[in-house]
PDB file of N, CA and C in Angstrom:
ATOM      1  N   UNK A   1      17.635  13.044   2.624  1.00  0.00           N
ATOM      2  CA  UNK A   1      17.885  11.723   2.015  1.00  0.00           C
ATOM      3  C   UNK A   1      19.090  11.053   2.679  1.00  0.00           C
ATOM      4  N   UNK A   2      20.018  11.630   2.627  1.00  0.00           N
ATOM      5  CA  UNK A   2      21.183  11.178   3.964  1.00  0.00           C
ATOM      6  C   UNK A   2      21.110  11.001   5.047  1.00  0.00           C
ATOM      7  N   UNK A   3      20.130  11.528   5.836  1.00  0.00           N
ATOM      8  CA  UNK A   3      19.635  11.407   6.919  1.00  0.00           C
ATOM      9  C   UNK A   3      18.824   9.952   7.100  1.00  0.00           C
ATOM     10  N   UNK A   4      17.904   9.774   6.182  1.00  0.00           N
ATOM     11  CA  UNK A   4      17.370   8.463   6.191  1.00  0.00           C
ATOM     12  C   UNK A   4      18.076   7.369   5.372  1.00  0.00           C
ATOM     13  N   UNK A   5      19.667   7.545   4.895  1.00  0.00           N
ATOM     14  CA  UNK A   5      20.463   6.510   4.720  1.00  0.00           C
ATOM     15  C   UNK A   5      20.599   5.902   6.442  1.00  0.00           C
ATOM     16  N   UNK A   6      21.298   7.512   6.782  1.00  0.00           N
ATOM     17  CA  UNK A   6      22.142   7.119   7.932  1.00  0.00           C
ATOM     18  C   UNK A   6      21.046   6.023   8.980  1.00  0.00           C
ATOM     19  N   UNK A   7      20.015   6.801   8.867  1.00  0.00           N
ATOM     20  CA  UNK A   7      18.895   5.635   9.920  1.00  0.00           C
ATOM     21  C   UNK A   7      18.822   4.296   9.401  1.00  0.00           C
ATOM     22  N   UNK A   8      18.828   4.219   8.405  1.00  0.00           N
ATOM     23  CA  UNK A   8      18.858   2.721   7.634  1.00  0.00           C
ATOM     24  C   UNK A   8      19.766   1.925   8.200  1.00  0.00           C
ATOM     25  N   UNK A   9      21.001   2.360   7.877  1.00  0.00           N
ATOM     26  CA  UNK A   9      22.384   1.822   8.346  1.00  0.00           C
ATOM     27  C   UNK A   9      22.355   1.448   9.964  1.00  0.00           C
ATOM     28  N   UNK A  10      21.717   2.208  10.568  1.00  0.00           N
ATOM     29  CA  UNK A  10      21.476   2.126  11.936  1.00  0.00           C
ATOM     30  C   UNK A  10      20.467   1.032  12.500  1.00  0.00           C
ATOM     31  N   UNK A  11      19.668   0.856  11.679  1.00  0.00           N
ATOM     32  CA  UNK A  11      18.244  -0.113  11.791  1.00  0.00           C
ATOM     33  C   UNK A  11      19.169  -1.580  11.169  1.00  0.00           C
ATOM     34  N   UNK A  12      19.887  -1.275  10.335  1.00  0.00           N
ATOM     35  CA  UNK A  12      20.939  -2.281   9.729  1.00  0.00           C
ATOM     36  C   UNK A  12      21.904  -3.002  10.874  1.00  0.00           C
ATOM     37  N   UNK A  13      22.229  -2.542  11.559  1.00  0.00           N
ATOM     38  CA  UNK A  13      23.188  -2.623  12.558  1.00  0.00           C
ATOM     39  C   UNK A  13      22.439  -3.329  13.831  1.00  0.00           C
ATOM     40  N   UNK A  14      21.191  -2.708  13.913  1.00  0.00           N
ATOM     41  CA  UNK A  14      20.462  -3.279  15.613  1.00  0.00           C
ATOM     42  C   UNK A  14      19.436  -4.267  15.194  1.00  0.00           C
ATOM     43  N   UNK A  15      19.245  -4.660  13.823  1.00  0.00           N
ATOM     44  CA  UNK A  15      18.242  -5.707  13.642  1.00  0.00           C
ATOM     45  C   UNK A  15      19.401  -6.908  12.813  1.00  0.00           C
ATOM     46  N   UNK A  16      20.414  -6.601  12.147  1.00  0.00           N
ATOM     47  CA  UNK A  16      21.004  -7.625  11.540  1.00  0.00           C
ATOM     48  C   UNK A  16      20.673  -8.195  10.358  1.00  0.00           C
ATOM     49  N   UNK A  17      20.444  -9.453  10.424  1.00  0.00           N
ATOM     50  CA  UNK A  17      19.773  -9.883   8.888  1.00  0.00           C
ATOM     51  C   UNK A  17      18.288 -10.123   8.981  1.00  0.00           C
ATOM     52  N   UNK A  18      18.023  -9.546   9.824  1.00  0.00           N
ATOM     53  CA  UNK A  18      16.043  -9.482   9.892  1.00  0.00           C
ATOM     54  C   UNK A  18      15.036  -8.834   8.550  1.00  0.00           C
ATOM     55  N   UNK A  19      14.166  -9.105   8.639  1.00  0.00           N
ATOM     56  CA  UNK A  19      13.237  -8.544   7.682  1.00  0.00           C
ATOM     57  C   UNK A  19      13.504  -7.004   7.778  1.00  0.00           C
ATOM     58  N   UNK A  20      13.437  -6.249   8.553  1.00  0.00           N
ATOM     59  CA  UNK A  20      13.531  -4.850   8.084  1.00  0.00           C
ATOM     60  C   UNK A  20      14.389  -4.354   7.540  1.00  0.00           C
ATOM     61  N   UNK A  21      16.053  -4.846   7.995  1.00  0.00           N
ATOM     62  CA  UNK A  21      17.166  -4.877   7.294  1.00  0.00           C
ATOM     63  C   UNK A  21      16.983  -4.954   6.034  1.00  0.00           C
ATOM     64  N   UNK A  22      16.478  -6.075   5.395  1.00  0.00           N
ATOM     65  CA  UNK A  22      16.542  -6.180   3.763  1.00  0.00           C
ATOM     66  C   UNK A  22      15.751  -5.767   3.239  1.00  0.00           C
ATOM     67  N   UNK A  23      14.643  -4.801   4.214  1.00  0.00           N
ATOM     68  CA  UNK A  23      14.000  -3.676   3.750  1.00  0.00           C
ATOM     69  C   UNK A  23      14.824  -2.518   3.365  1.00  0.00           C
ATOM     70  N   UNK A  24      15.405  -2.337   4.356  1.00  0.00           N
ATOM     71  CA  UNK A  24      16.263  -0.781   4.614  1.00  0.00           C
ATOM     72  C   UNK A  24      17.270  -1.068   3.145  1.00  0.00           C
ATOM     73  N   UNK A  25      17.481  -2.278   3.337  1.00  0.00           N
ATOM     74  CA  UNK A  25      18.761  -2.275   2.058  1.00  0.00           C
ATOM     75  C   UNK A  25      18.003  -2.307   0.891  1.00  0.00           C
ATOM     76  N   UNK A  26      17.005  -2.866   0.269  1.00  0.00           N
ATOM     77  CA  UNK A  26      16.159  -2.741  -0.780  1.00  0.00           C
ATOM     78  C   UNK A  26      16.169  -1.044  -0.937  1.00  0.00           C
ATOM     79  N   UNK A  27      15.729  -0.188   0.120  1.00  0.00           N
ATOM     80  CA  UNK A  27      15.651   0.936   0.183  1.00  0.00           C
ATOM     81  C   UNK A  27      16.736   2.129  -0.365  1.00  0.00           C
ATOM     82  N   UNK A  28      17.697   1.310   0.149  1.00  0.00           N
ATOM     83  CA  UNK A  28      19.521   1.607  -0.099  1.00  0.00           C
ATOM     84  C   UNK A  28      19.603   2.026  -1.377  1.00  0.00           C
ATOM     85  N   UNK A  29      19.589   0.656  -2.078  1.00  0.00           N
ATOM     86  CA  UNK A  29      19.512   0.429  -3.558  1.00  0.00           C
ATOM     87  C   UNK A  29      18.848   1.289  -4.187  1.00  0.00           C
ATOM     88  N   UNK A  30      17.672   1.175  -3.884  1.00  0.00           N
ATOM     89  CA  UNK A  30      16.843   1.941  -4.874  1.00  0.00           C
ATOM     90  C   UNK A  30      17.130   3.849  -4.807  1.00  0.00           C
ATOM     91  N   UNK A  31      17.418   4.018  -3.527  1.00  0.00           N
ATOM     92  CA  UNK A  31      17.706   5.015  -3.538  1.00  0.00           C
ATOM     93  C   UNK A  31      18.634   5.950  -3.488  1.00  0.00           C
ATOM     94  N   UNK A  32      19.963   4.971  -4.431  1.00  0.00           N
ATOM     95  CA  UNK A  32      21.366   5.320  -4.756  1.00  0.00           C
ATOM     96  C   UNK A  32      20.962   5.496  -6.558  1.00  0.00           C
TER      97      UNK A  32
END
């Protein structure tokens, strides 16, 4: 599960405020 934070954060970083980003962060959320 930390492992696929850390990729999030990473996909966060090389896409910016793109659609997958506020995927990954939807993802974040839900999975804190």
């Amino acid at each position: 599960s930390d492992a696929v934070r850390e990729l999030l954060n990473t996909l966060d970083g090389i896409f910016g405020e793109g659609e997958l980003s506020q995927m990954a962060y939807r993802l974040r959320r839900s999975g804190t």
